[in-house]
Protein backbone atom coordinates (compact mmCIF):
# COMPACT_ATOMS: atom_id res chain seq x y z
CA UNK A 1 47.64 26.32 6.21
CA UNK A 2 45.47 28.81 4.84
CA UNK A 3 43.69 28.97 1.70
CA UNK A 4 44.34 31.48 -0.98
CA UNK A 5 40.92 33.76 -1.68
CA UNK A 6 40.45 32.52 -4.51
CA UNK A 7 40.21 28.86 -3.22
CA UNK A 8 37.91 30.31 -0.49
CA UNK A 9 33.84 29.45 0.55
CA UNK A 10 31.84 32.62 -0.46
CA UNK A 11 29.70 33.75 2.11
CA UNK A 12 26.88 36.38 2.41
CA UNK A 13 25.49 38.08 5.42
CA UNK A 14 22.35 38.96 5.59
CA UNK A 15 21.06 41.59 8.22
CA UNK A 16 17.83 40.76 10.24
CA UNK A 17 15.50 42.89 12.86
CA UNK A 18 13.79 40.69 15.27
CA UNK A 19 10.59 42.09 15.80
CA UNK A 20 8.92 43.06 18.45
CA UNK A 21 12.38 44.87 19.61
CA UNK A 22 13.43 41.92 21.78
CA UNK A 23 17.16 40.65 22.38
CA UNK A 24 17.75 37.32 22.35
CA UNK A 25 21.05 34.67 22.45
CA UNK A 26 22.59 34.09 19.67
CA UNK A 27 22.00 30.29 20.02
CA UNK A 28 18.49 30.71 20.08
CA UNK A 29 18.37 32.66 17.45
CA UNK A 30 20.39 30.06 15.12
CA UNK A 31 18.01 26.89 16.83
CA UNK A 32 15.07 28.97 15.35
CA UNK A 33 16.94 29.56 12.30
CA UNK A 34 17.97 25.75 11.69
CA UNK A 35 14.56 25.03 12.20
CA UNK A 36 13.14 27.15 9.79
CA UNK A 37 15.38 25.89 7.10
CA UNK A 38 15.26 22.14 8.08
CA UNK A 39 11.04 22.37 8.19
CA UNK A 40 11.17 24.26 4.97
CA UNK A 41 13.61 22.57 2.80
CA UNK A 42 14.95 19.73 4.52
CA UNK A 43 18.28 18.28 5.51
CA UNK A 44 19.83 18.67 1.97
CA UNK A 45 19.17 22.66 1.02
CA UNK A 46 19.76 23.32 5.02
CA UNK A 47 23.58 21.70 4.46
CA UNK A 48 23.72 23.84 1.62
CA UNK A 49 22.83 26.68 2.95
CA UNK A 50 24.65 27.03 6.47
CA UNK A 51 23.64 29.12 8.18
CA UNK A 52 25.56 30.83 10.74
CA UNK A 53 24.51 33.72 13.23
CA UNK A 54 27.46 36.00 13.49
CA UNK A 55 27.05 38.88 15.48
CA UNK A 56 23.85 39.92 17.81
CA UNK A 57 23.03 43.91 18.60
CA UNK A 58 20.12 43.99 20.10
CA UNK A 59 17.32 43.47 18.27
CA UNK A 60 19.75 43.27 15.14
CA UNK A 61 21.47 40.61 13.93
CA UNK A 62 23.94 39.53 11.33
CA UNK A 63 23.44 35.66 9.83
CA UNK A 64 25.71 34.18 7.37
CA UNK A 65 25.26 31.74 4.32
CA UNK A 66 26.87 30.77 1.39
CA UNK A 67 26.67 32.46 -1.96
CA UNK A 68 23.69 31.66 -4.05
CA UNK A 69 21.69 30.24 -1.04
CA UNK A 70 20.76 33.89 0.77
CA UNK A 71 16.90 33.47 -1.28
CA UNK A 72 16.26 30.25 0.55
CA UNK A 73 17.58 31.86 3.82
CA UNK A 74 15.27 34.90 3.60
CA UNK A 75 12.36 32.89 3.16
CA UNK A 76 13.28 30.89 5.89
CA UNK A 77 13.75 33.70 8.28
CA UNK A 78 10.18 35.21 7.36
CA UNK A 79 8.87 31.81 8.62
CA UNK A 80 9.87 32.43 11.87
CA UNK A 81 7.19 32.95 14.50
CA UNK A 82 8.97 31.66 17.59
CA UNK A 83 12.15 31.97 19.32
CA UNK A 84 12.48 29.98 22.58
CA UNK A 85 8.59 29.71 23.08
CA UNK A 86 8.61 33.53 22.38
CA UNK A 87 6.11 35.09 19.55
CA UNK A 88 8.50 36.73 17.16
CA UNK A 89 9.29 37.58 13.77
CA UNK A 90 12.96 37.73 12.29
CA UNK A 91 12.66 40.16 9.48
CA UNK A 92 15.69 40.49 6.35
CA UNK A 93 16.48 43.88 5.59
CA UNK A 94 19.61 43.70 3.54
CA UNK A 95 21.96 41.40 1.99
CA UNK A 96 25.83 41.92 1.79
CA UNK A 97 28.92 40.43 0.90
CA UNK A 98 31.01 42.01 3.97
CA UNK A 99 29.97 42.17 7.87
CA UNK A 100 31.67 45.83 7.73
CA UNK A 101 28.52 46.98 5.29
CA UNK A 102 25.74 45.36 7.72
CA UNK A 103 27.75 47.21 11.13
CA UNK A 104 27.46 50.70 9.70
CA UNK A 105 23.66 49.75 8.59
CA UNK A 106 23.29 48.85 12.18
CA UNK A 107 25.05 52.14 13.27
CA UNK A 108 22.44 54.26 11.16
CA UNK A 109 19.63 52.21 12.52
CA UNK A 110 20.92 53.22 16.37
CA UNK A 111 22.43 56.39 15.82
CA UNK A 112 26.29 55.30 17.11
CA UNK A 113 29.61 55.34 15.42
CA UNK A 114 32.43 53.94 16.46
CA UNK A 115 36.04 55.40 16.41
CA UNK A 116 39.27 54.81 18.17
CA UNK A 117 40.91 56.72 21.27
CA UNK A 118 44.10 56.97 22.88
CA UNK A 119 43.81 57.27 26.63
CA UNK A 120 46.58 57.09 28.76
CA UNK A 121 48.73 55.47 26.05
CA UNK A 122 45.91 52.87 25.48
CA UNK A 123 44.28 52.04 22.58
CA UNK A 124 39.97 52.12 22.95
CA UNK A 125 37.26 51.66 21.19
CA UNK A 126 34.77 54.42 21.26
CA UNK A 127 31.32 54.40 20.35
CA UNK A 128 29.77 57.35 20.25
CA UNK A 129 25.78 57.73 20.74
CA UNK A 130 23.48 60.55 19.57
CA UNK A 131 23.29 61.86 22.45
CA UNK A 132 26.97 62.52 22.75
CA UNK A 133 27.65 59.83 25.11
CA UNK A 134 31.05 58.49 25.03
CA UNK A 135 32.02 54.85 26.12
CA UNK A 136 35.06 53.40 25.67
CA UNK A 137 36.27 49.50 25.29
CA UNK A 138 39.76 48.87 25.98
CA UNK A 139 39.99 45.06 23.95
CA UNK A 140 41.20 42.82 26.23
CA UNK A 141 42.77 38.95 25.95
CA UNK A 142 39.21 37.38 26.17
CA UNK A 143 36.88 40.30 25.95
CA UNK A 144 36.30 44.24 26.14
CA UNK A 145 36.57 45.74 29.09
CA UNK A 146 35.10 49.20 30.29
CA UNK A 147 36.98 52.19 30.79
CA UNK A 148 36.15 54.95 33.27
CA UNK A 149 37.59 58.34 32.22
CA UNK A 150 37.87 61.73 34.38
CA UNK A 151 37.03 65.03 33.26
CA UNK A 152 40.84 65.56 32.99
CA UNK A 153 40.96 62.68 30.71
CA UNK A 154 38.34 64.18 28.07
CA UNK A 155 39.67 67.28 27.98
CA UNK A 156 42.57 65.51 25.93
CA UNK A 157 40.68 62.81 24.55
CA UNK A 158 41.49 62.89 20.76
CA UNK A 159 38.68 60.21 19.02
CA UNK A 160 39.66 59.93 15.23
CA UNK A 161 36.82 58.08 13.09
């Protein structure tokens, strides 16, 4: 049964940069998280608060919380030094109520966008680099899965954004 929105948990994702630019799992990330919070404010606030990491891009990453709690997330994150054994700092850079928002931030950080192509009568992602590098995800049951295009194929690739 699902809930109507207004019976809903609030959440609120905060985007972090993991500094120095190093890519990590997102279950060590959220071990060093929970730790942070549990040394800092204890079993109580850290039930409050949970945390959640929701999406990893490479040295960027997307953590939820609930409403009201994203203060006592941020300072937790600052207090972060180590990640599996590893020196290294989890910085917050912004706070938002949607993971769309904290994707596009990412996106300007990285210089892609993403779009959607029809190739061969399939649906793809694209993401599109600064360079002007296309690749294209086709989604698949349980993950994404590369496409290889010809020549031929981006002469009449339409992308629309």
């Amino acid at each position: 049964m699902r809930l109507r929105p207004s019976m809903r948990e609030n959440f609120r994702y905060i985007l972090a940069v993991i500094t120095p630019d190093l890519t990590f799992e997102s279950r060590d990330i959220y071990r060093a998280i929970a730790e942070s919070v549990m040394s800092l404010y204890g079993d109580s606030i850290a039930a409050q608060v949970w945390p959640a990491v929701m999406k990893v891009e490479g040295s960027h990453v997307i953590i939820r919380c609930r409403r009201g709690t994203e203060q006592y997330l941020e300072t937790a994150l600052s207090a972060i030094s180590l990640i599996q054994g590893i020196p290294a700092g989890v910085r917050p850079v912004r706070t938002s109520g949607t993971i769309r928002t904290l994707k596009e931030k990412i996106q300007s950080h990285t210089g892609k966008r993403d779009a959607k192509a029809v190739v061969s009568g399939i649906t793809c992602d694209v993401i599109v680099d600064m360079q002007g590098r296309i690749d294209l995800k086709e989604k698949g049951i349980y993950h994404e899965i590369p496409r290889y295009i010809t020549k031929e194929d981006i002469e009449d690739l339409n992308y629309d954004e």
